[in-house]
C-alpha atoms as a PDB file:
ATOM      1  CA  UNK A   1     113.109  76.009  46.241  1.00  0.00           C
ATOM      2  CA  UNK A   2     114.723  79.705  46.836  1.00  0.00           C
ATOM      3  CA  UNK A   3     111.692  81.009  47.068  1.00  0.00           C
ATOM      4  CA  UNK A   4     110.513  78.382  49.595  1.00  0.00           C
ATOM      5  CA  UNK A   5     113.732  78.891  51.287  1.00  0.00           C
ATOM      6  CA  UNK A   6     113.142  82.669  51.264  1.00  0.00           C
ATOM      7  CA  UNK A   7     109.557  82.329  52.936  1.00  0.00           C
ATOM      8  CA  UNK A   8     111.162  80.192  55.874  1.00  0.00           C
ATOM      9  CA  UNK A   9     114.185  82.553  56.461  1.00  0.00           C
ATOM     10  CA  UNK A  10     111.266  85.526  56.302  1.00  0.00           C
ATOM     11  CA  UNK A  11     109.372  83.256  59.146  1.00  0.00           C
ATOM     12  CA  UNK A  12     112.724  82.527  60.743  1.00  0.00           C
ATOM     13  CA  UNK A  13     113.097  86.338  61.073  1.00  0.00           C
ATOM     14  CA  UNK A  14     109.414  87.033  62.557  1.00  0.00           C
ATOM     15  CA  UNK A  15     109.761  84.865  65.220  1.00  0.00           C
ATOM     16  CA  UNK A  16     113.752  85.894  66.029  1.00  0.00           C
ATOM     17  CA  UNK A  17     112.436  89.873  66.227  1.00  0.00           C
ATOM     18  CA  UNK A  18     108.856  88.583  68.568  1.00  0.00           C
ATOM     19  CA  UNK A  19     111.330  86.912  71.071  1.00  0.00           C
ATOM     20  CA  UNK A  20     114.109  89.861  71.160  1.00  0.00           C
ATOM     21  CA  UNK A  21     110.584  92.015  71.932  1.00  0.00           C
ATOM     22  CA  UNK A  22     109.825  89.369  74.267  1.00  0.00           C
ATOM     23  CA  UNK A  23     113.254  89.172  75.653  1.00  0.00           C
ATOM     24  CA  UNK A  24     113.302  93.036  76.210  1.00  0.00           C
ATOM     25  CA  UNK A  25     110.239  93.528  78.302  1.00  0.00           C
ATOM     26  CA  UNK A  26     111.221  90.716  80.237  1.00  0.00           C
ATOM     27  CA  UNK A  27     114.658  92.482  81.003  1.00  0.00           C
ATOM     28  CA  UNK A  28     112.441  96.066  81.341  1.00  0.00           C
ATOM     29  CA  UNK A  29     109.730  93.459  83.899  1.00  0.00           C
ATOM     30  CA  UNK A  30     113.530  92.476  85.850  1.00  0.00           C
ATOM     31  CA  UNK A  31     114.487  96.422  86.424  1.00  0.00           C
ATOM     32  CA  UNK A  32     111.439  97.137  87.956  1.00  0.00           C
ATOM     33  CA  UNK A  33     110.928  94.181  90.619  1.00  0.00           C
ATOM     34  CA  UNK A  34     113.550  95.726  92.650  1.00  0.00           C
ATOM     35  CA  UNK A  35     112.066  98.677  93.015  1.00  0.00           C
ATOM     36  CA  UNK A  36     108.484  97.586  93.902  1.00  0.00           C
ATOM     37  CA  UNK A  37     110.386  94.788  96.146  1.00  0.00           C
ATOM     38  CA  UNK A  38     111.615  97.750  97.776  1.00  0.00           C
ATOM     39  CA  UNK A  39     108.336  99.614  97.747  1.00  0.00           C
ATOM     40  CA  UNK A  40     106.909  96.977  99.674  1.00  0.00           C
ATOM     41  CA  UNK A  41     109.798  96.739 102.320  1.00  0.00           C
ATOM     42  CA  UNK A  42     109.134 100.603 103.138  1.00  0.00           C
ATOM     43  CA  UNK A  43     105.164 100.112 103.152  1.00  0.00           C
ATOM     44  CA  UNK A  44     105.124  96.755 105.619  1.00  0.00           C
ATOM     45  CA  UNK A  45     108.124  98.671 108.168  1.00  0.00           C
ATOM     46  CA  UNK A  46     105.556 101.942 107.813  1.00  0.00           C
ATOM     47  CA  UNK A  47     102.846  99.481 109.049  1.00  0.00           C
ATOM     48  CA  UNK A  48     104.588  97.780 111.580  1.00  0.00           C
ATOM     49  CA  UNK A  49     105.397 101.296 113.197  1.00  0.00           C
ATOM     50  CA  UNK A  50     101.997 102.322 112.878  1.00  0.00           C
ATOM     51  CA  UNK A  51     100.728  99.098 114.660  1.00  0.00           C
ATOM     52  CA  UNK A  52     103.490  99.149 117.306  1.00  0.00           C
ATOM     53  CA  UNK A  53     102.173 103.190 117.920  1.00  0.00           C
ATOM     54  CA  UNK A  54      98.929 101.949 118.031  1.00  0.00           C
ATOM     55  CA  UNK A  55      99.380  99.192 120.474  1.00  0.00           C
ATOM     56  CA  UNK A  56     101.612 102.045 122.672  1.00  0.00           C
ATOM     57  CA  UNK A  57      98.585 104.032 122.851  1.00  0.00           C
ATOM     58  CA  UNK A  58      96.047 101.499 123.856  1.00  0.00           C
ATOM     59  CA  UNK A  59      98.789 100.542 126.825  1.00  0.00           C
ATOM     60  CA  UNK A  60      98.632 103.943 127.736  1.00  0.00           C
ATOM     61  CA  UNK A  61      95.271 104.810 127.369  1.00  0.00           C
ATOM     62  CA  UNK A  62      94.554 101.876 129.840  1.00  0.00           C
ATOM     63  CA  UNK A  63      96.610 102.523 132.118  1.00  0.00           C
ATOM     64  CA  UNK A  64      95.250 106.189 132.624  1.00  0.00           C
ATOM     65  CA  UNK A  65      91.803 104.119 132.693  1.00  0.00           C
ATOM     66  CA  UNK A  66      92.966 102.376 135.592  1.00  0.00           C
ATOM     67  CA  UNK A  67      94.563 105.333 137.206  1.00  0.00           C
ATOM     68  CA  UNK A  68      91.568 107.400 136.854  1.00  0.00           C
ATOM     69  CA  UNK A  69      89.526 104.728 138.380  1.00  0.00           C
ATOM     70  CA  UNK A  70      92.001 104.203 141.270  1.00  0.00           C
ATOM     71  CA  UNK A  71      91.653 108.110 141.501  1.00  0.00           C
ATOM     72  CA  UNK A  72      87.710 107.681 142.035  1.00  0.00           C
ATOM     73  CA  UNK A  73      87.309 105.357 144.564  1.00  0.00           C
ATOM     74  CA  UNK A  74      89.890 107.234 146.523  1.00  0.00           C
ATOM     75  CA  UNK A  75      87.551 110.487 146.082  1.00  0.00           C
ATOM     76  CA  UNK A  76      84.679 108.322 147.106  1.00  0.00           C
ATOM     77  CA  UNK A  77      86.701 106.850 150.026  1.00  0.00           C
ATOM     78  CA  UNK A  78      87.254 110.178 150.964  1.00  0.00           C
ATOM     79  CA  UNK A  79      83.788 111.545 150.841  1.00  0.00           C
ATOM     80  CA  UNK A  80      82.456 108.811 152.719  1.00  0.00           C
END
């Protein structure tokens, strides 16, 4: 009977030292979703700036399109 009780308390041990491992990269898993939460903020505002840069530059580069068009039927205007 001790030694049965032994073998259970030797079990009991096992599992209580797998689940404090357990519990510990859990905690380590916790400490590092802030920083890839944060990670993630700084990537998707670096994005949105690029895309808002982007879209500035397509405005503009349109709008010296139409300028420059405007600017060559006035210099065929004026030749004819």
């Amino acid at each position: 009977q001790l030694r049965a009780a032994e073998a259970a308390l030797a079990l009991k041990q096992e599992l209580i030292d797998r689940l404090k491992a357990e519990a510990e990269r859990q905690r380590a898993a916790l400490e590092t979703i802030p920083v890839l939460q944060a990670q993630a903020d700084i990537y998707k505002a670096d994005f949105e700036a690029e895309r808002a840069a982007r879209e500035q530059l397509h405005g503009q580069r349109e709008a010296l399109q139409e300028e420059l068009k405007q600017l060559r039927l006035r210099l065929g205007g004026d030749g004819a």
